[in-house]
PDB file of N, CA and C in Angstrom:
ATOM      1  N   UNK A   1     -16.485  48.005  30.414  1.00  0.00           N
ATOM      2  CA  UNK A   1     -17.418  47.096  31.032  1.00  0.00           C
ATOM      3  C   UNK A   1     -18.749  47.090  30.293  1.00  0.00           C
ATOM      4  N   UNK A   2     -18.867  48.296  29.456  1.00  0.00           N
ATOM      5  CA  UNK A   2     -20.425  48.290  29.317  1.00  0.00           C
ATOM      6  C   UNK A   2     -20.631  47.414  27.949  1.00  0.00           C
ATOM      7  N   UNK A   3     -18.838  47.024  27.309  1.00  0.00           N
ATOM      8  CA  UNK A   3     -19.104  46.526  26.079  1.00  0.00           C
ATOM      9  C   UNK A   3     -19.023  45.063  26.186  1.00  0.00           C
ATOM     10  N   UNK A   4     -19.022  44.750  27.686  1.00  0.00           N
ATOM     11  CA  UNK A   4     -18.885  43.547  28.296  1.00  0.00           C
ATOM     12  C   UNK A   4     -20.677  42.711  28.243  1.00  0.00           C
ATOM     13  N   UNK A   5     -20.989  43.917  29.196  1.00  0.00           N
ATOM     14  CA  UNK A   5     -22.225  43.814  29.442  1.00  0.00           C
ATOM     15  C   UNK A   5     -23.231  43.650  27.946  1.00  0.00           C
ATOM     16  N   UNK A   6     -22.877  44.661  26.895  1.00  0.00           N
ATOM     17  CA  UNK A   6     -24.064  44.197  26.271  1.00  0.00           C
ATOM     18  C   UNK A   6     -23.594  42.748  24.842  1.00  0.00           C
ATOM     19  N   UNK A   7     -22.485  42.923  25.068  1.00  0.00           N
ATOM     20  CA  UNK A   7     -22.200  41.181  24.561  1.00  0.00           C
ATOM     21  C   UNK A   7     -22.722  39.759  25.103  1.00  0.00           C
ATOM     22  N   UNK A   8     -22.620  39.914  26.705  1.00  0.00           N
ATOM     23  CA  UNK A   8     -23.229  39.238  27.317  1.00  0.00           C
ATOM     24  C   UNK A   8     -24.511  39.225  27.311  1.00  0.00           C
ATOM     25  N   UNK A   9     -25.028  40.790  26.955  1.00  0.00           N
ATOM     26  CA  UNK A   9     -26.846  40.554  26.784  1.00  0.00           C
ATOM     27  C   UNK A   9     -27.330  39.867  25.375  1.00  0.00           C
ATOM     28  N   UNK A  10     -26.517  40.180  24.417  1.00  0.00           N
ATOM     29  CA  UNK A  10     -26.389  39.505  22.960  1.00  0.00           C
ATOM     30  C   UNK A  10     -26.765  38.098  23.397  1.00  0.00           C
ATOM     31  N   UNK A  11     -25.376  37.705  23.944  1.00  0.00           N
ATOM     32  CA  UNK A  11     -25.478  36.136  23.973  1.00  0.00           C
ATOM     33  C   UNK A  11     -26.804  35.673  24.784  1.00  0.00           C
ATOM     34  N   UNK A  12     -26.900  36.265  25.418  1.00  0.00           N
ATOM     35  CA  UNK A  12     -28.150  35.705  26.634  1.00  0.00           C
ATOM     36  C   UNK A  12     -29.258  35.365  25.761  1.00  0.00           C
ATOM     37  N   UNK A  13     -29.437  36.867  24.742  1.00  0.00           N
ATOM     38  CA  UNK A  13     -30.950  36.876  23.623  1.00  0.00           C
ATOM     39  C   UNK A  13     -31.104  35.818  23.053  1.00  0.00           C
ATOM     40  N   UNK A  14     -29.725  35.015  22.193  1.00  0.00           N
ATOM     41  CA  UNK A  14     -29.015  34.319  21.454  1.00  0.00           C
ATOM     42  C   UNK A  14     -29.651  32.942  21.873  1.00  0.00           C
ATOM     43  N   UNK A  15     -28.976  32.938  23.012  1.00  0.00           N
ATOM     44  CA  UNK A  15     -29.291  31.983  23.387  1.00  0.00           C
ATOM     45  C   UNK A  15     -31.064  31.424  23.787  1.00  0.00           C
ATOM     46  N   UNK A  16     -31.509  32.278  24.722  1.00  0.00           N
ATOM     47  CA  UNK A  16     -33.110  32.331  24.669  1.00  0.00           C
ATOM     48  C   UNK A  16     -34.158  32.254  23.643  1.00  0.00           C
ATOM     49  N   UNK A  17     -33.564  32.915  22.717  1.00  0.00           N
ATOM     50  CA  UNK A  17     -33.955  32.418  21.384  1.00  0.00           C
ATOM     51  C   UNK A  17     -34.018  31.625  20.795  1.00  0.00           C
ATOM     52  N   UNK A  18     -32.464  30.153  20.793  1.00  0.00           N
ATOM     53  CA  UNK A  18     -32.534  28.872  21.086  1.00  0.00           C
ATOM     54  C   UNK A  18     -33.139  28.167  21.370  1.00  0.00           C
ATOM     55  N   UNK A  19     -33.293  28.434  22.896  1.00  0.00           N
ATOM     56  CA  UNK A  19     -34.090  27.683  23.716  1.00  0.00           C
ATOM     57  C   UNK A  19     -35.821  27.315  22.763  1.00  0.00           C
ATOM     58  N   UNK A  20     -35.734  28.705  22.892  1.00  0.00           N
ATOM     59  CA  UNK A  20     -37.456  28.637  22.294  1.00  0.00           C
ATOM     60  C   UNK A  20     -37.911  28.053  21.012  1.00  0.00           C
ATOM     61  N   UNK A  21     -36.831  28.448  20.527  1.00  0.00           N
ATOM     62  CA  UNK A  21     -37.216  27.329  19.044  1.00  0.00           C
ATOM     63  C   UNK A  21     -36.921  25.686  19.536  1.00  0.00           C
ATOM     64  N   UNK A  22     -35.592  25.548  20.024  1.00  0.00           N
ATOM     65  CA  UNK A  22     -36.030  24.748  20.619  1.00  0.00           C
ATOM     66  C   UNK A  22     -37.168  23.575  20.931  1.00  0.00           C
ATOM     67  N   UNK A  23     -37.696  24.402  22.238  1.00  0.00           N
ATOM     68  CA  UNK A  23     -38.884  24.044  22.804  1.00  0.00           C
ATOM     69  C   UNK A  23     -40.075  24.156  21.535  1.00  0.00           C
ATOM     70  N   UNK A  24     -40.282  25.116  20.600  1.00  0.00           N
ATOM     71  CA  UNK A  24     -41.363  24.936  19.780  1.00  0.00           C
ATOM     72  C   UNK A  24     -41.598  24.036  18.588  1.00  0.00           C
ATOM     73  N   UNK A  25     -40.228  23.392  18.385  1.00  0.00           N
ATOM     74  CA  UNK A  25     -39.606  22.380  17.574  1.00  0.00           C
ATOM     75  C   UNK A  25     -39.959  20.967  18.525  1.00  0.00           C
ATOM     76  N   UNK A  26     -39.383  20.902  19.793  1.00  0.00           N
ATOM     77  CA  UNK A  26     -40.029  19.697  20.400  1.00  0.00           C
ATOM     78  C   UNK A  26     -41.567  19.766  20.557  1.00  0.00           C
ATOM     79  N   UNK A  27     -42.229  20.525  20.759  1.00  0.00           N
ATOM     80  CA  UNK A  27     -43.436  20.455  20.712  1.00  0.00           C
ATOM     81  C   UNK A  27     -44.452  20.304  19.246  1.00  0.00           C
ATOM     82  N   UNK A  28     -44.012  20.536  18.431  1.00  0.00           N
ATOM     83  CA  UNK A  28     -43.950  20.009  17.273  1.00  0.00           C
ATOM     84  C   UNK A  28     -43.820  18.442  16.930  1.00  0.00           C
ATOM     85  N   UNK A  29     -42.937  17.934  17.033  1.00  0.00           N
ATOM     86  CA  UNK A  29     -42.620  16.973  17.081  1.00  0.00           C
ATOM     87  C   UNK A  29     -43.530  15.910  17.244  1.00  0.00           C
ATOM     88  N   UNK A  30     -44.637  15.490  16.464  1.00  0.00           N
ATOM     89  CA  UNK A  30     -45.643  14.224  17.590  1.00  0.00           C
ATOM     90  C   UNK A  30     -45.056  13.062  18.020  1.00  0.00           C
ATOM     91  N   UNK A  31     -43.510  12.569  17.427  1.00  0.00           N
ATOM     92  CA  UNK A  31     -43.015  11.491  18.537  1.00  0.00           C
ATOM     93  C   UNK A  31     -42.720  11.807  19.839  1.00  0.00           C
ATOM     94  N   UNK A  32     -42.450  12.746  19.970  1.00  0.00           N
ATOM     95  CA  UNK A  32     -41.987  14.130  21.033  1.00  0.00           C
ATOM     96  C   UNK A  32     -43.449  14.424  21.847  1.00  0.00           C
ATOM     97  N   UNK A  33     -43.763  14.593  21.177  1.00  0.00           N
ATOM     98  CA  UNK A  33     -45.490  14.606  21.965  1.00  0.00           C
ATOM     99  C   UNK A  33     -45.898  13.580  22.693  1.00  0.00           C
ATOM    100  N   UNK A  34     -45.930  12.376  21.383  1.00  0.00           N
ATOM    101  CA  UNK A  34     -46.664  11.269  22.408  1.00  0.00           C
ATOM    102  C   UNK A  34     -45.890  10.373  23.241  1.00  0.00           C
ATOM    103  N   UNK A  35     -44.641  10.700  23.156  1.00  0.00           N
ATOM    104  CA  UNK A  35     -43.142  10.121  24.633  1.00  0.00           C
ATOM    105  C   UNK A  35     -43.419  11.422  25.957  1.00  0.00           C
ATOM    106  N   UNK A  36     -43.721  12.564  25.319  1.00  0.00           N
ATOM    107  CA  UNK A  36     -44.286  13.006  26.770  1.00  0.00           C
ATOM    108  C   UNK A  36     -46.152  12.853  27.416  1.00  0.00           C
ATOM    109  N   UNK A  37     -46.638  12.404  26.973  1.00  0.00           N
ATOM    110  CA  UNK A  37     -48.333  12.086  27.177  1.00  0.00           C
ATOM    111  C   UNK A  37     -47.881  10.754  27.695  1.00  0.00           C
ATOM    112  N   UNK A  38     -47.180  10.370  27.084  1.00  0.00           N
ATOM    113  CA  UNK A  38     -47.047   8.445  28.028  1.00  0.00           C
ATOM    114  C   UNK A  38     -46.224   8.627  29.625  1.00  0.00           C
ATOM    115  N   UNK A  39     -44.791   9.488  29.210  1.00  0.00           N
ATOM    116  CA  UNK A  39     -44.502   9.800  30.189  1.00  0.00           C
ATOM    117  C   UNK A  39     -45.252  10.197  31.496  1.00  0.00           C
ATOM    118  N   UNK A  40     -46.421  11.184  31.311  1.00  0.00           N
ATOM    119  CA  UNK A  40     -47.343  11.811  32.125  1.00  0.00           C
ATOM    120  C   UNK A  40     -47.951  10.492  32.763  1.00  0.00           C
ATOM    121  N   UNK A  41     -48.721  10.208  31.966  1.00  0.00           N
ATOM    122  CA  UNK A  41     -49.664   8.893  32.109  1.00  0.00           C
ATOM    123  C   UNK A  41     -49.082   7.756  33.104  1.00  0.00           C
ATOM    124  N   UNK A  42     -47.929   7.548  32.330  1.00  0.00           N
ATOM    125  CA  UNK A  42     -46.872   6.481  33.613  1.00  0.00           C
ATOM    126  C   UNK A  42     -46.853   7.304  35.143  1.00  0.00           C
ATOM    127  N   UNK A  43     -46.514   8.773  34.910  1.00  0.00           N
ATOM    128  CA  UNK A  43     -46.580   8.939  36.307  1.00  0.00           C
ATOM    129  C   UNK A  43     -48.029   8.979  37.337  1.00  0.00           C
ATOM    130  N   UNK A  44     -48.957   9.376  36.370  1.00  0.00           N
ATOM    131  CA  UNK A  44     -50.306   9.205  36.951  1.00  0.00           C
ATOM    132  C   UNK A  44     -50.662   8.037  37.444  1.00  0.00           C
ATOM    133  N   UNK A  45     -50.148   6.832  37.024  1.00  0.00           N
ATOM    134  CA  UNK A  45     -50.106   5.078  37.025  1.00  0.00           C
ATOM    135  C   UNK A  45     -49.016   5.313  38.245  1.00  0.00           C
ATOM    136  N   UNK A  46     -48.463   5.714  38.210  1.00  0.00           N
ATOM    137  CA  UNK A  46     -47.636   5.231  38.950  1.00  0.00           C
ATOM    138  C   UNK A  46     -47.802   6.201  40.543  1.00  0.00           C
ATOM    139  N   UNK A  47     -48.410   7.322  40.930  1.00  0.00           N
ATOM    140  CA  UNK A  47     -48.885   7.622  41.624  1.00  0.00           C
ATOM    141  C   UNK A  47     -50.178   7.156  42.340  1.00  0.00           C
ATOM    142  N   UNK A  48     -51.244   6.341  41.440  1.00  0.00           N
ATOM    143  CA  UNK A  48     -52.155   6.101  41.687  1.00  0.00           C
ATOM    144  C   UNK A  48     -51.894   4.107  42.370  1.00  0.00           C
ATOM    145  N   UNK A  49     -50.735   3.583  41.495  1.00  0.00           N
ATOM    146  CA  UNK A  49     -50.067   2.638  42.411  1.00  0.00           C
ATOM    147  C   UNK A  49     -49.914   2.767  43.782  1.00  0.00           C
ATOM    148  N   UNK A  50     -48.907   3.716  44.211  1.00  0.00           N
ATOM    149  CA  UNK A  50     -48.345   3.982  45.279  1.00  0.00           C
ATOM    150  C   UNK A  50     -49.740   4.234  46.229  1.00  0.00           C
ATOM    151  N   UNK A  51     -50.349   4.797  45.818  1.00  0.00           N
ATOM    152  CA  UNK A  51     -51.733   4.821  46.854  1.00  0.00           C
ATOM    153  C   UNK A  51     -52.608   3.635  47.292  1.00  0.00           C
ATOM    154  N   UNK A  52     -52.630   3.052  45.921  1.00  0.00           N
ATOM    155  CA  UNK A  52     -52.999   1.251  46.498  1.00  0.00           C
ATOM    156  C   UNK A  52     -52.694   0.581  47.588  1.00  0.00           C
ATOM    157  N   UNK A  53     -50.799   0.946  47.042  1.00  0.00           N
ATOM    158  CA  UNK A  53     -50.267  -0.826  48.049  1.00  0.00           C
ATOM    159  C   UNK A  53     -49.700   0.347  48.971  1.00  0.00           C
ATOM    160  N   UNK A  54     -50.104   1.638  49.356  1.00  0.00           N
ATOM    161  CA  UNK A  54     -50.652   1.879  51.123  1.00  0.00           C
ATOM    162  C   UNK A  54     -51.403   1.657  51.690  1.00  0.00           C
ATOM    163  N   UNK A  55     -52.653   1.716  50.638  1.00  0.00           N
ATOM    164  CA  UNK A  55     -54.005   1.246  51.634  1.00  0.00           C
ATOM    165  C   UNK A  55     -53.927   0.077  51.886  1.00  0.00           C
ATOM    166  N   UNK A  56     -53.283  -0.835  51.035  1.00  0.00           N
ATOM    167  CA  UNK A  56     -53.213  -1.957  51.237  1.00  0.00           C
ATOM    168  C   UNK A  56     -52.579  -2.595  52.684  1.00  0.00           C
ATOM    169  N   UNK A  57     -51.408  -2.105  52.593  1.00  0.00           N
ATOM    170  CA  UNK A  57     -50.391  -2.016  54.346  1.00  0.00           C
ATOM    171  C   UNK A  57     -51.185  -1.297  55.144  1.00  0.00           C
ATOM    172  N   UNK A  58     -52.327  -1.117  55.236  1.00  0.00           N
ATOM    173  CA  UNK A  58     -53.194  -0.115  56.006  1.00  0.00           C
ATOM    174  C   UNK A  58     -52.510   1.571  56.664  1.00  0.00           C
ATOM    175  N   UNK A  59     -51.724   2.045  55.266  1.00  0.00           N
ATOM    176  CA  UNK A  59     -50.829   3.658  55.898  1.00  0.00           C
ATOM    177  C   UNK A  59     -52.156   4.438  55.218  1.00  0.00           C
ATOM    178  N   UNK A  60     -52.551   5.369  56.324  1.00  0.00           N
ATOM    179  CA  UNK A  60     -53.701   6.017  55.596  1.00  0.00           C
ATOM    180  C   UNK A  60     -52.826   7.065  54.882  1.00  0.00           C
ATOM    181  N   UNK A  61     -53.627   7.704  53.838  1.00  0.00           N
ATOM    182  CA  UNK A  61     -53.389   8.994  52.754  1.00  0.00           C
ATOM    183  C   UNK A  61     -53.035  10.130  53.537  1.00  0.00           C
ATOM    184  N   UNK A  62     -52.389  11.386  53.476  1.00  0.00           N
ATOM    185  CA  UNK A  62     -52.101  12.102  53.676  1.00  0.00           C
ATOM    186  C   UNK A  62     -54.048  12.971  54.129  1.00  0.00           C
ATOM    187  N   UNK A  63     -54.979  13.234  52.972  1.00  0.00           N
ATOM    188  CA  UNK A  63     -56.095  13.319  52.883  1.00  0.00           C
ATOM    189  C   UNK A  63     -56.946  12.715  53.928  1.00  0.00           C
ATOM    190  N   UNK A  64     -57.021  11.277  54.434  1.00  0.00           N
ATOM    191  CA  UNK A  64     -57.588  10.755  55.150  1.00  0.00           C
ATOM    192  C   UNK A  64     -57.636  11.213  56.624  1.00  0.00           C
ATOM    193  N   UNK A  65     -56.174  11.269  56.830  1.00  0.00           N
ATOM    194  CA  UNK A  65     -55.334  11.849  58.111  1.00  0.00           C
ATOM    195  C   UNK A  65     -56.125  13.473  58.231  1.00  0.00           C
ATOM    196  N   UNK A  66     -56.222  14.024  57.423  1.00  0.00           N
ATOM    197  CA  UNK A  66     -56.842  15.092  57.613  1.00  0.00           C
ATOM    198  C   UNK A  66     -58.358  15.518  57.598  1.00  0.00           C
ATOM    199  N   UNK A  67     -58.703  14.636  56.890  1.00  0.00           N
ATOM    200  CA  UNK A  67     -59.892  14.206  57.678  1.00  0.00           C
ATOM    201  C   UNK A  67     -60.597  13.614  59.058  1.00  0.00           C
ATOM    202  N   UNK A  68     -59.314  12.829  59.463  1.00  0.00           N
ATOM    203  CA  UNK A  68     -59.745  12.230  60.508  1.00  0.00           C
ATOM    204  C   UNK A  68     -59.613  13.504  61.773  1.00  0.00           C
ATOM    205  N   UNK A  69     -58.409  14.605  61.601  1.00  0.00           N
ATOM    206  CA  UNK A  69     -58.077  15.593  62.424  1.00  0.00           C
ATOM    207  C   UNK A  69     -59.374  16.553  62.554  1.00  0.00           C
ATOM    208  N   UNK A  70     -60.205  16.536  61.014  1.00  0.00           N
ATOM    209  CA  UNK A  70     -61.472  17.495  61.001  1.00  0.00           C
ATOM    210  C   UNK A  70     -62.507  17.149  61.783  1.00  0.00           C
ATOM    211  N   UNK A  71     -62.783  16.098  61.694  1.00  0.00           N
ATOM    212  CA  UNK A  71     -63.564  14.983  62.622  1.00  0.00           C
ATOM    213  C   UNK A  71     -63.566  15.449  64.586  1.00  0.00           C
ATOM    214  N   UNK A  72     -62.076  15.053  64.372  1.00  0.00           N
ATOM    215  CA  UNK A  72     -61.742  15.225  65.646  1.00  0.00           C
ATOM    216  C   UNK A  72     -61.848  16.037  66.453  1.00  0.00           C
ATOM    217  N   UNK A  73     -61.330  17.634  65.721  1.00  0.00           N
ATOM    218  CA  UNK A  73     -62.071  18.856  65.947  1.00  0.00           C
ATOM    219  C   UNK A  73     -62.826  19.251  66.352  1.00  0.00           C
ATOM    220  N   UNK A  74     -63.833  18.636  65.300  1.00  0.00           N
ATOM    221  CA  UNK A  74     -65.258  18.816  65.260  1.00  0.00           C
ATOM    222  C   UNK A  74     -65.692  18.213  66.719  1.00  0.00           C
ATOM    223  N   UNK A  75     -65.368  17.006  67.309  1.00  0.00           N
ATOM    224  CA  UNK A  75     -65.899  16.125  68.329  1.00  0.00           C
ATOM    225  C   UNK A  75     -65.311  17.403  69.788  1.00  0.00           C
ATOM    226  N   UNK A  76     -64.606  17.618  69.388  1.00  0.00           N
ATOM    227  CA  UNK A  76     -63.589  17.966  70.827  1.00  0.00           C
ATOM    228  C   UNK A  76     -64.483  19.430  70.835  1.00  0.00           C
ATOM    229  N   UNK A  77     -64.965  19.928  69.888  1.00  0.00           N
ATOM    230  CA  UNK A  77     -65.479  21.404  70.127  1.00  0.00           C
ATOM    231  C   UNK A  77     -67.205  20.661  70.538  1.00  0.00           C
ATOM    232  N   UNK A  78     -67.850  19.653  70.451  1.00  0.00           N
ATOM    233  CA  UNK A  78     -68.766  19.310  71.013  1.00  0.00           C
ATOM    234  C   UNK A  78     -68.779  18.784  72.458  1.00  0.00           C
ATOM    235  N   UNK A  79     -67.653  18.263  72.649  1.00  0.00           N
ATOM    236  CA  UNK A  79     -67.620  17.697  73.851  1.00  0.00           C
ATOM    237  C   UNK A  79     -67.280  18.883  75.039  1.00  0.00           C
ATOM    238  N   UNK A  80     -66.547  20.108  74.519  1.00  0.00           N
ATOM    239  CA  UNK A  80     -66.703  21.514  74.986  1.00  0.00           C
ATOM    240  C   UNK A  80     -67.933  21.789  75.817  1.00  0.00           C
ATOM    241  N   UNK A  81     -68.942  21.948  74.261  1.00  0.00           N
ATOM    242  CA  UNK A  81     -70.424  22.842  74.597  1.00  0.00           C
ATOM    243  C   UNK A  81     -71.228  21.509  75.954  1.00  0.00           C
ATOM    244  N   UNK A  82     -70.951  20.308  75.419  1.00  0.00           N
ATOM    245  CA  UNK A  82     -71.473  19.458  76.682  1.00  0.00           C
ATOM    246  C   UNK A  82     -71.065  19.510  78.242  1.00  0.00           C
ATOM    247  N   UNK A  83     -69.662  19.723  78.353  1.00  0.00           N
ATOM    248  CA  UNK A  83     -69.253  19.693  79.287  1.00  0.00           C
ATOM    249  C   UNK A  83     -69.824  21.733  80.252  1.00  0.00           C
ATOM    250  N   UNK A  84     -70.353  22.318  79.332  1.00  0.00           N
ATOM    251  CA  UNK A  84     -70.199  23.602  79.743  1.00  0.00           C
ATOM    252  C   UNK A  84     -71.907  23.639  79.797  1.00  0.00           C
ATOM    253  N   UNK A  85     -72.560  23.019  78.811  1.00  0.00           N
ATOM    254  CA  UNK A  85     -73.770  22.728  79.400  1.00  0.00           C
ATOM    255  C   UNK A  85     -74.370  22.029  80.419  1.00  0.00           C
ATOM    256  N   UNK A  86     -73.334  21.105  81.425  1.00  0.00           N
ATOM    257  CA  UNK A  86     -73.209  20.010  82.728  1.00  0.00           C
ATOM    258  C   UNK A  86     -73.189  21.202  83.676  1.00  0.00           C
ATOM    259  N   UNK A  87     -72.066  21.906  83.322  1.00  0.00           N
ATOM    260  CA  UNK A  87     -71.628  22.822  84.329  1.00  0.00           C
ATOM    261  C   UNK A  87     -72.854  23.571  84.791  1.00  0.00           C
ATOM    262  N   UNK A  88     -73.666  24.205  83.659  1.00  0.00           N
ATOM    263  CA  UNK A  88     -74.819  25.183  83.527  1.00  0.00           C
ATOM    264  C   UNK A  88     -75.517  24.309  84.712  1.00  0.00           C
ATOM    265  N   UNK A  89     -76.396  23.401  84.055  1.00  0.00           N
ATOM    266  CA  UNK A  89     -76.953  22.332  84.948  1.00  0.00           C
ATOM    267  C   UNK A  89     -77.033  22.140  86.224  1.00  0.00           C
ATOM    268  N   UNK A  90     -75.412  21.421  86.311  1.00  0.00           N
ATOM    269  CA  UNK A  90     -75.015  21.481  87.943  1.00  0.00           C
ATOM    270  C   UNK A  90     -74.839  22.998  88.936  1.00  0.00           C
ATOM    271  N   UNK A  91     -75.035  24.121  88.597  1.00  0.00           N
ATOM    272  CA  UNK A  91     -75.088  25.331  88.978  1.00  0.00           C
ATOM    273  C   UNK A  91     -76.546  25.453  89.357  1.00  0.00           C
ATOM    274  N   UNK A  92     -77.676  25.106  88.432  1.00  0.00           N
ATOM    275  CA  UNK A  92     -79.195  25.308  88.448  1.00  0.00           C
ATOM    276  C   UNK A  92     -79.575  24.182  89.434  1.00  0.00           C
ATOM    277  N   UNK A  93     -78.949  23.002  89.298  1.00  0.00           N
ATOM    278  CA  UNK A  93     -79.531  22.364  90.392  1.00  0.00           C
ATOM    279  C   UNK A  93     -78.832  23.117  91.794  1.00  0.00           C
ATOM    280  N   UNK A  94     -78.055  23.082  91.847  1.00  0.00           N
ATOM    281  CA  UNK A  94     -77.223  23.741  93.184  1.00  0.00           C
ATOM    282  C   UNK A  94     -78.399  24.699  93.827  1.00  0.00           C
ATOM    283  N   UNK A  95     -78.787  25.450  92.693  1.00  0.00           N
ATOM    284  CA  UNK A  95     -79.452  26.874  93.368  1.00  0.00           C
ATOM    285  C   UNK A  95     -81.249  26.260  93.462  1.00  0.00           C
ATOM    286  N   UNK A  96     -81.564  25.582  92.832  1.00  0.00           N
ATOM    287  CA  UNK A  96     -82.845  24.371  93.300  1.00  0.00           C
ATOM    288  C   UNK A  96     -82.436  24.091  94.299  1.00  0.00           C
ATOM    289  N   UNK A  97     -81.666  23.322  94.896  1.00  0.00           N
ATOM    290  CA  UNK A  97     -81.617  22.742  96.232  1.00  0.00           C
ATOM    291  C   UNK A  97     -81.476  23.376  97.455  1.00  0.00           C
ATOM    292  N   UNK A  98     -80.716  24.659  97.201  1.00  0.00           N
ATOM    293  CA  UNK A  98     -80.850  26.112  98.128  1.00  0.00           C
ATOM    294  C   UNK A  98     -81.544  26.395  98.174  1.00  0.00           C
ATOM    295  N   UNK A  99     -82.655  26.645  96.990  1.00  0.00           N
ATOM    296  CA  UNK A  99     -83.753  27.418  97.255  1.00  0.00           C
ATOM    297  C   UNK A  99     -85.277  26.422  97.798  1.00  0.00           C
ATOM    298  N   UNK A 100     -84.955  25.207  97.745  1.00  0.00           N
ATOM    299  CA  UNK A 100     -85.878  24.027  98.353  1.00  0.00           C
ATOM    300  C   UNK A 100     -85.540  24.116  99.468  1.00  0.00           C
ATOM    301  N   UNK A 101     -83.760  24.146 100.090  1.00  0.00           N
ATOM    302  CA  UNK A 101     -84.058  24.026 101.461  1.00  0.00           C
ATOM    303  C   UNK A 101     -84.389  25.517 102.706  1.00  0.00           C
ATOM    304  N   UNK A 102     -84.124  26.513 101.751  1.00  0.00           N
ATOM    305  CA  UNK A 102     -84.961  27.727 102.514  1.00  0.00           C
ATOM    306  C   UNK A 102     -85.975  27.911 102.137  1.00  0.00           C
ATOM    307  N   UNK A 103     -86.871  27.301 101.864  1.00  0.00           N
ATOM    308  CA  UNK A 103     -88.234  27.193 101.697  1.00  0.00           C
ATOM    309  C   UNK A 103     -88.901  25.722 102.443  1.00  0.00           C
ATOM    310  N   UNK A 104     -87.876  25.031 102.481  1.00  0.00           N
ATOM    311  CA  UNK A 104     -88.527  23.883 103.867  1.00  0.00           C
ATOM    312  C   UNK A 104     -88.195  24.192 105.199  1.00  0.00           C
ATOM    313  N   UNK A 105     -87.127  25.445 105.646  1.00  0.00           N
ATOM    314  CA  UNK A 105     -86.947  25.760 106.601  1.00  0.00           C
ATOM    315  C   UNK A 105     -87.622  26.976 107.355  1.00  0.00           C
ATOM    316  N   UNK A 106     -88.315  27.748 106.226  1.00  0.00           N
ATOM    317  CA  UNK A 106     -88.837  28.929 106.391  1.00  0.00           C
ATOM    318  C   UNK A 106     -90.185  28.571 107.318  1.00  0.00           C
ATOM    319  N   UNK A 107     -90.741  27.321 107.019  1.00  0.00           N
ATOM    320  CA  UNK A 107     -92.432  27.235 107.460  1.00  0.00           C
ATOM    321  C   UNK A 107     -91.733  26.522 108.859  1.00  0.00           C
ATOM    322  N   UNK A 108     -91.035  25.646 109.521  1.00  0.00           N
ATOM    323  CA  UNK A 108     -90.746  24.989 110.481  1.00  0.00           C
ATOM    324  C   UNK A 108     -90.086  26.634 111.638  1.00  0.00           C
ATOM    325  N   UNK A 109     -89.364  27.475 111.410  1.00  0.00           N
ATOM    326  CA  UNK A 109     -88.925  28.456 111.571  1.00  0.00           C
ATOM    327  C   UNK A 109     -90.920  29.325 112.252  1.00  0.00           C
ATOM    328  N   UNK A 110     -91.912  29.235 111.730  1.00  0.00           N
ATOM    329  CA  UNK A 110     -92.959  29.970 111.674  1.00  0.00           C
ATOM    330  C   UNK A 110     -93.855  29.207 112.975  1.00  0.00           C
ATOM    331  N   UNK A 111     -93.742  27.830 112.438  1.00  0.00           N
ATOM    332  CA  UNK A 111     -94.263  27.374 114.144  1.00  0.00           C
ATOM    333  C   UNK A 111     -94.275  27.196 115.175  1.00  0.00           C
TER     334      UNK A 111
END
């Protein structure tokens, strides 16, 4: 088995070694170069399409949507502190109006 194994590691090297020349041979290549820079470019064009004719159909961006959720957040944690500052409020008046009406009852109580 082990003379299995390092034949198979041979070939593997063999092969990886391939590869890489290979790859350093296509990169070499400037027709090879500039068929992948156009390639890129088309997809950049062609991503930056697809974002158009959504906005266009009015589908917001993935980005937008998450913005609008930050927003929202943001509103719902204000509308929190308001509603808890009402509360405060309506507690202070409560104890104003207790304490106005044992103090208008205290002097009628004296005469």
């Amino acid at each position: 088995m082990s003379e299995e194994s390092e034949h198979s590691s041979g070939i593997r090297a063999r092969g990886e070694e391939a590869l890489s020349d290979l790859a350093e041979a296509l990169l070499d290549n400037p027709v090879f170069s500039q068929a992948l820079s156009r390639a890129l470019g088309a997809g950049e064009r062609a991503v930056q399409a697809q974002r158009s004719a959504m906005s266009a159909v009015g589908v917001p961006a993935a980005a937008d949507l998450e913005r609008l959720e930050r927003r929202l957040r943001s509103m719902s944690g204000r509308l929190e502190e308001i509603e808890d500052r009402l509360d405060d409020l309506g507690d202070e008046m409560a104890a104003l109006r207790a304490q106005a009406r044992s103090s208008a009852a205290s002097p009628a109580e004296d005469g």
